[in-house]
C-alpha atoms as a PDB file:
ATOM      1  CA  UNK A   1       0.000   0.000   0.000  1.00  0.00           C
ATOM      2  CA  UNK A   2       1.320   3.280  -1.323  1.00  0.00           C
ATOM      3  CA  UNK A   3       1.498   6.344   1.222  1.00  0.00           C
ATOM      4  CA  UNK A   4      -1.222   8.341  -0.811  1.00  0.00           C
ATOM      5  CA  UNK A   5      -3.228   4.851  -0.756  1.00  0.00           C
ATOM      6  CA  UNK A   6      -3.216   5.051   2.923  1.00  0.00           C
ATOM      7  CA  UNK A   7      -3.920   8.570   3.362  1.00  0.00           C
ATOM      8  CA  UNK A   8      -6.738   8.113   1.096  1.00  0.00           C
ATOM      9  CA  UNK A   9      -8.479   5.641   3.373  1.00  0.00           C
ATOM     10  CA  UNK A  10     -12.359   6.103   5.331  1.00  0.00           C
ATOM     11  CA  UNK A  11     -12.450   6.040   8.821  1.00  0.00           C
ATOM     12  CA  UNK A  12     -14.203   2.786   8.628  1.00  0.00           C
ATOM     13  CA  UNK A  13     -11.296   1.384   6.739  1.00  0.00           C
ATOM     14  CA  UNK A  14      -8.861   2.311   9.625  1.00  0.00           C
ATOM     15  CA  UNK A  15     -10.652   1.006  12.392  1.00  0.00           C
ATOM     16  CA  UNK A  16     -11.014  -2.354  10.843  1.00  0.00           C
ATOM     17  CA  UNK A  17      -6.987  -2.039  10.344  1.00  0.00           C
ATOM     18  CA  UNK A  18      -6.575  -0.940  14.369  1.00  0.00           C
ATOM     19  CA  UNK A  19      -8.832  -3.991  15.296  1.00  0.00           C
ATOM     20  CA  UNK A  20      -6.726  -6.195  13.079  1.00  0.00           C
ATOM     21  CA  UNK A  21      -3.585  -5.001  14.303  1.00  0.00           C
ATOM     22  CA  UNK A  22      -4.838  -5.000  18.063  1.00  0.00           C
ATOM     23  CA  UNK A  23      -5.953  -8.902  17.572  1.00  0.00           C
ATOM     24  CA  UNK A  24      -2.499  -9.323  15.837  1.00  0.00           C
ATOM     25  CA  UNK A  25      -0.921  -7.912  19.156  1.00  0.00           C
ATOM     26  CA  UNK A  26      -3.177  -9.468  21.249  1.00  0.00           C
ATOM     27  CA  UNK A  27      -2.757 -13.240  19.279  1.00  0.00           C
ATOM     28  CA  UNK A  28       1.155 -12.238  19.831  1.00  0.00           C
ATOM     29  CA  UNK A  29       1.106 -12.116  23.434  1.00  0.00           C
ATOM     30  CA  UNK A  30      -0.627 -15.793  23.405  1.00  0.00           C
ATOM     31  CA  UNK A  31       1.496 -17.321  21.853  1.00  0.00           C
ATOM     32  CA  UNK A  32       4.121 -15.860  24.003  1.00  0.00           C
ATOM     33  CA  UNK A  33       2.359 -16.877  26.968  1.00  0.00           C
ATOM     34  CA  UNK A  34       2.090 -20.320  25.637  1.00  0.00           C
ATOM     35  CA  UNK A  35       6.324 -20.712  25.026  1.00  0.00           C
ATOM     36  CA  UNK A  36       7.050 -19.367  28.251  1.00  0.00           C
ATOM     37  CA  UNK A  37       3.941 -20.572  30.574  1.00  0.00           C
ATOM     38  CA  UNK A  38       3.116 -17.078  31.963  1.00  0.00           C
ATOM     39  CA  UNK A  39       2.667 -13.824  30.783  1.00  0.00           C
ATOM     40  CA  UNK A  40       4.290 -10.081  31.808  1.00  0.00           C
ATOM     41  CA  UNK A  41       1.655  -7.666  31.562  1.00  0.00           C
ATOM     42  CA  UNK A  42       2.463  -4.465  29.832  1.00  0.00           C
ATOM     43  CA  UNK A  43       3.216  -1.721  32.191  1.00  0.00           C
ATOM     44  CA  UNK A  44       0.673   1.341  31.659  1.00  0.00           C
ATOM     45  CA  UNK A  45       2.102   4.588  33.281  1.00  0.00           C
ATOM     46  CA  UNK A  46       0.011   7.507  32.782  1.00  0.00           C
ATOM     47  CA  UNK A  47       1.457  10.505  31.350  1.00  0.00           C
ATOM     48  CA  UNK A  48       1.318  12.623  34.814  1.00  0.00           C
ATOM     49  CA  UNK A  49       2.466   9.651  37.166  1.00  0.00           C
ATOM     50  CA  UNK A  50       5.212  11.548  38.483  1.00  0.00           C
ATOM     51  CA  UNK A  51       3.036  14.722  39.141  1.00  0.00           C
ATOM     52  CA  UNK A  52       0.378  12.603  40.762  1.00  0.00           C
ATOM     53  CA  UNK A  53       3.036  10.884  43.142  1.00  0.00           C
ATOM     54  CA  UNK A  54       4.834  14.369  43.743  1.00  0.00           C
ATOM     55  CA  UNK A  55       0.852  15.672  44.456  1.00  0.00           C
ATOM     56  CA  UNK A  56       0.631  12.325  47.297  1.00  0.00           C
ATOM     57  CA  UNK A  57       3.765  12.151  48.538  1.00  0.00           C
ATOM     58  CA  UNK A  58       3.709  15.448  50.900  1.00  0.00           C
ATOM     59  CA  UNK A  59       0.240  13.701  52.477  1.00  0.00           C
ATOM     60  CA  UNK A  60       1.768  10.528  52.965  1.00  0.00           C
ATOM     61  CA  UNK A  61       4.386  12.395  54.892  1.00  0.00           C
ATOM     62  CA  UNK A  62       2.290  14.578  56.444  1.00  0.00           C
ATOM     63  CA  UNK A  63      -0.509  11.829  57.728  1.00  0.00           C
ATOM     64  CA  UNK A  64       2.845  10.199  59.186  1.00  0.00           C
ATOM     65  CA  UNK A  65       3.969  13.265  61.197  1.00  0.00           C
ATOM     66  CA  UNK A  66       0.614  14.309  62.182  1.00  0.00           C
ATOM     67  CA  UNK A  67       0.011  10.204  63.515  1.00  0.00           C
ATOM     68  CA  UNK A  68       3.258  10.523  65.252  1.00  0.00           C
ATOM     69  CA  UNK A  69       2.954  13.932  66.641  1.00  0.00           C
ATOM     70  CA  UNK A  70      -0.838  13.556  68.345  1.00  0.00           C
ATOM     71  CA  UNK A  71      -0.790   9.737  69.042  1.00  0.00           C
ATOM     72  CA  UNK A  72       3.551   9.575  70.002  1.00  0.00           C
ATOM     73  CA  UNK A  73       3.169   5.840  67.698  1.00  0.00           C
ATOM     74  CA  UNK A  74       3.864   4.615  64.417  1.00  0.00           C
ATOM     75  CA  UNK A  75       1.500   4.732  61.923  1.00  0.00           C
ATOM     76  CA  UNK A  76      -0.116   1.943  59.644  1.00  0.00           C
ATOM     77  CA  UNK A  77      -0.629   2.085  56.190  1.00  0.00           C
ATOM     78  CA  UNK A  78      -4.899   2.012  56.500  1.00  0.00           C
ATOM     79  CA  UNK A  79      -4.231   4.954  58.965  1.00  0.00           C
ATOM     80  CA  UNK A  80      -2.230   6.593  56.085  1.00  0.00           C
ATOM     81  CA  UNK A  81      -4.334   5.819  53.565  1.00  0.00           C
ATOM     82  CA  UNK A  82      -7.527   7.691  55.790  1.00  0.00           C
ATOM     83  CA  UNK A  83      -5.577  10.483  56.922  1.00  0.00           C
ATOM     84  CA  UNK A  84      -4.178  11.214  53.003  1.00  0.00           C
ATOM     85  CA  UNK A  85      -8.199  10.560  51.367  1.00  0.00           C
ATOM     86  CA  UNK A  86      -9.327  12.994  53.977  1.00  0.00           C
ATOM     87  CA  UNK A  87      -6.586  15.683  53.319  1.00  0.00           C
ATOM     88  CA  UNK A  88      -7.634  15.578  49.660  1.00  0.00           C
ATOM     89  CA  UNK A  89     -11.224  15.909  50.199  1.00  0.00           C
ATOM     90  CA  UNK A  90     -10.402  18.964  52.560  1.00  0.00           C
ATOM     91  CA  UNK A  91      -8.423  20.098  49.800  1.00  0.00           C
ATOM     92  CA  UNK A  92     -10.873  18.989  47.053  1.00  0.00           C
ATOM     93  CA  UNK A  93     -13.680  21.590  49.137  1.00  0.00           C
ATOM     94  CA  UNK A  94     -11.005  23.842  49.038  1.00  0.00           C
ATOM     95  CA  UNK A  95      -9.965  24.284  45.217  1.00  0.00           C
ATOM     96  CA  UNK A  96      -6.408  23.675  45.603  1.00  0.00           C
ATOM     97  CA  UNK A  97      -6.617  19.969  44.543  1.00  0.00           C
ATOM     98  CA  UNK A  98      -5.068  18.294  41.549  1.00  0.00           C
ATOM     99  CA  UNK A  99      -8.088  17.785  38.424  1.00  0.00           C
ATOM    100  CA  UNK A 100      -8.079  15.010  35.599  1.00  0.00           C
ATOM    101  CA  UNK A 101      -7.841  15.756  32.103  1.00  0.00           C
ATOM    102  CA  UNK A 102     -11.671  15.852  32.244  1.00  0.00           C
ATOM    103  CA  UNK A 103     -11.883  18.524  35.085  1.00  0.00           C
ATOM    104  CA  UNK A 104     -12.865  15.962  37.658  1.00  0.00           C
ATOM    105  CA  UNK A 105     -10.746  15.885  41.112  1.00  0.00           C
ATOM    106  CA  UNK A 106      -8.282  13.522  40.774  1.00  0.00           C
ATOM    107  CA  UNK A 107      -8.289  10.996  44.123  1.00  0.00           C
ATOM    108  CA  UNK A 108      -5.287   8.735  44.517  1.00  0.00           C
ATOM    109  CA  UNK A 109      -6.349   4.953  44.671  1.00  0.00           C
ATOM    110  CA  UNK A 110      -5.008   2.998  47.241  1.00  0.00           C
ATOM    111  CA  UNK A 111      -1.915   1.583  45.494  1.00  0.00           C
ATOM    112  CA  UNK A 112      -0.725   5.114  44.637  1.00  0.00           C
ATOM    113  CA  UNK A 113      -0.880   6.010  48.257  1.00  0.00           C
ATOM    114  CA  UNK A 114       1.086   2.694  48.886  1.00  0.00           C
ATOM    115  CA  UNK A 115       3.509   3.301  46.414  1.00  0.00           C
ATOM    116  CA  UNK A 116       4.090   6.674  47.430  1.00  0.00           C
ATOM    117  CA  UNK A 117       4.294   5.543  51.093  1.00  0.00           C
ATOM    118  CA  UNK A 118       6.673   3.155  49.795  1.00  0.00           C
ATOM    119  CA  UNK A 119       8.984   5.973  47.890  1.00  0.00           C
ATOM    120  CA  UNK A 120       9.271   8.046  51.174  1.00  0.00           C
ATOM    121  CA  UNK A 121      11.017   5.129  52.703  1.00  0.00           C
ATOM    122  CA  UNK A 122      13.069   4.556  49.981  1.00  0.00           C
ATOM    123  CA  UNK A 123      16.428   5.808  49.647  1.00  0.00           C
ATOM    124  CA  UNK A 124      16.589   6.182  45.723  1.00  0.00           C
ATOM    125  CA  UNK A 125      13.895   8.641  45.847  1.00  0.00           C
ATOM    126  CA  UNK A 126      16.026  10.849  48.365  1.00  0.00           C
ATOM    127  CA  UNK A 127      19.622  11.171  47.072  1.00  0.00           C
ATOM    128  CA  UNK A 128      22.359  12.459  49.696  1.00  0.00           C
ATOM    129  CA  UNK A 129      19.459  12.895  52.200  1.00  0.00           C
ATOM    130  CA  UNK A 130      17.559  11.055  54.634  1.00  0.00           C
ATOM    131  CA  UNK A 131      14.224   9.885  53.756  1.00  0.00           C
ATOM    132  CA  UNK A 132      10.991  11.740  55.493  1.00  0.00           C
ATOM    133  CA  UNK A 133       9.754   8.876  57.296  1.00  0.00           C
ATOM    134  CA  UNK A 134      11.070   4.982  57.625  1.00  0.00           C
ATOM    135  CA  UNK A 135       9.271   1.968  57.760  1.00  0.00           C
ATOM    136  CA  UNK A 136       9.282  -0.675  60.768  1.00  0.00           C
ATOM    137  CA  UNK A 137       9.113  -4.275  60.550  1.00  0.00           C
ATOM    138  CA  UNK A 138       6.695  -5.743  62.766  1.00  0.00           C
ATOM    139  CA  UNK A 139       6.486  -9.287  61.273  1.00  0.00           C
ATOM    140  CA  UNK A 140       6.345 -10.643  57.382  1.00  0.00           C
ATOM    141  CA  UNK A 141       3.133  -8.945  56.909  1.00  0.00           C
ATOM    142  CA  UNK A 142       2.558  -6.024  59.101  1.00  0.00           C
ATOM    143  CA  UNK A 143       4.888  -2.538  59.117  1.00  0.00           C
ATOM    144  CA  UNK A 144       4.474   0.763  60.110  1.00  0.00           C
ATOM    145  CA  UNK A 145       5.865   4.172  59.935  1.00  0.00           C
ATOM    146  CA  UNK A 146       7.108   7.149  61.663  1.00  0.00           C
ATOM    147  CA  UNK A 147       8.660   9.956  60.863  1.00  0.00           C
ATOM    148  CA  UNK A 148      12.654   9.283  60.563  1.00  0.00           C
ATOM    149  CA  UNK A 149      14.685   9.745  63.959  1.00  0.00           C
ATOM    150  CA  UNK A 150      17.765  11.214  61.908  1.00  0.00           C
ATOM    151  CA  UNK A 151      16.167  14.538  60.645  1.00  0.00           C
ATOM    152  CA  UNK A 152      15.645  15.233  64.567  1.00  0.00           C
ATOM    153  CA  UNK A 153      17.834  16.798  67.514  1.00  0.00           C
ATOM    154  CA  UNK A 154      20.255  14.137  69.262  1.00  0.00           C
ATOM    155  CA  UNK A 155      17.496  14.725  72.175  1.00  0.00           C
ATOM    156  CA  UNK A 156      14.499  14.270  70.200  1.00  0.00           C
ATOM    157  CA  UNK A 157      16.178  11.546  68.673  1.00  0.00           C
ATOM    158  CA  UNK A 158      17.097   9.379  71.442  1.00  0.00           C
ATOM    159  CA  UNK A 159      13.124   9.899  72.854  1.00  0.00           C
ATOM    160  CA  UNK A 160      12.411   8.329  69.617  1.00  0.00           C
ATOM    161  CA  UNK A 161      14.409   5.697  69.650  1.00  0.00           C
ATOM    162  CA  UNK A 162      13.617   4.507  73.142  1.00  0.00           C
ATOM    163  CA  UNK A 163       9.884   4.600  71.455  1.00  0.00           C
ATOM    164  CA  UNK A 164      10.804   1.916  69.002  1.00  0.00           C
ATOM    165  CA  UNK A 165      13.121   0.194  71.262  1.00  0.00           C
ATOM    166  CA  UNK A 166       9.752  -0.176  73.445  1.00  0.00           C
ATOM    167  CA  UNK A 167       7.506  -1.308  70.913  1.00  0.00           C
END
């Protein structure tokens, strides 16, 4: 097919193209599946994933100081997750929150607030600096967080870590 045969095409024409080519890509990852015996997903990242987690990840921190600060404990990740849906409501009343594409608020799902929980703890995300908050190993399954001991006072500090050391 010539490039003025192509440009020449209806709308119908293309569509049935994009369907064969999806069930060409689709058929693809089959057969794939069926050599190897699983399947990787493809990875979808939306275009403003790294705004959306820079939008989260001051709540997340936040939710952790403000648990820490008014209750003296670590926090869970449900208490995070309430404490960061209700800051974005506030904010949502507000005005100042984030909007979709379509003009509708944008609320972060529950595995954006974990993964942005997640990035405060994490080292990579924090270059030649502490990270806001660390995370504490309870058992296999359960963790919480506080806010991290070395952005504090050697007094403050040591209070904190005789708080963990308690636990």
């Amino acid at each position: 097919m010539s490039l003025d045969e192509f440009l020449n095409l209806t709308d119908e024409q293309k569509q049935r193209i994009e369907r064969a080519l999806a069930a060409e890509h689709q058929l693809y990852h089959i057969m794939e599946a069926l050599k190897k015996g699983f399947l990787e997903s493809e990875k979808v990242i939306p275009p403003d994933f790294a705004e959306r987690m820079n939008a989260v990840k001051p709540l997340v921190v936040r939710a952790v100081y403000a648990i820490w600060n008014t209750e003296g404990r670590a926090a869970t990740k449900p208490e995070i997750y309430k404490w960061v849906r209700k800051e974005v409501q506030n904010q949502i009343k507000q005005g100042s929150w984030k909007k979709n594409p379509d003009g509708t608020p944008y609320i972060p799902s529950y595995s954006t607030i974990d993964r942005c929980i997640r990035a405060c703890c994490d080292p990579k995300h924090y270059p030649n600096q502490p990270t806001p908050i660390i995370r504490l190993v309870e058992s296999r399954t359960k963790c919480s967080y506080m806010p991290n001991p070395n952005l504090f006072g050697e007094e403050t500090k040591q209070k904190m870590l005789k708080i963990i050391q308690t636990r």
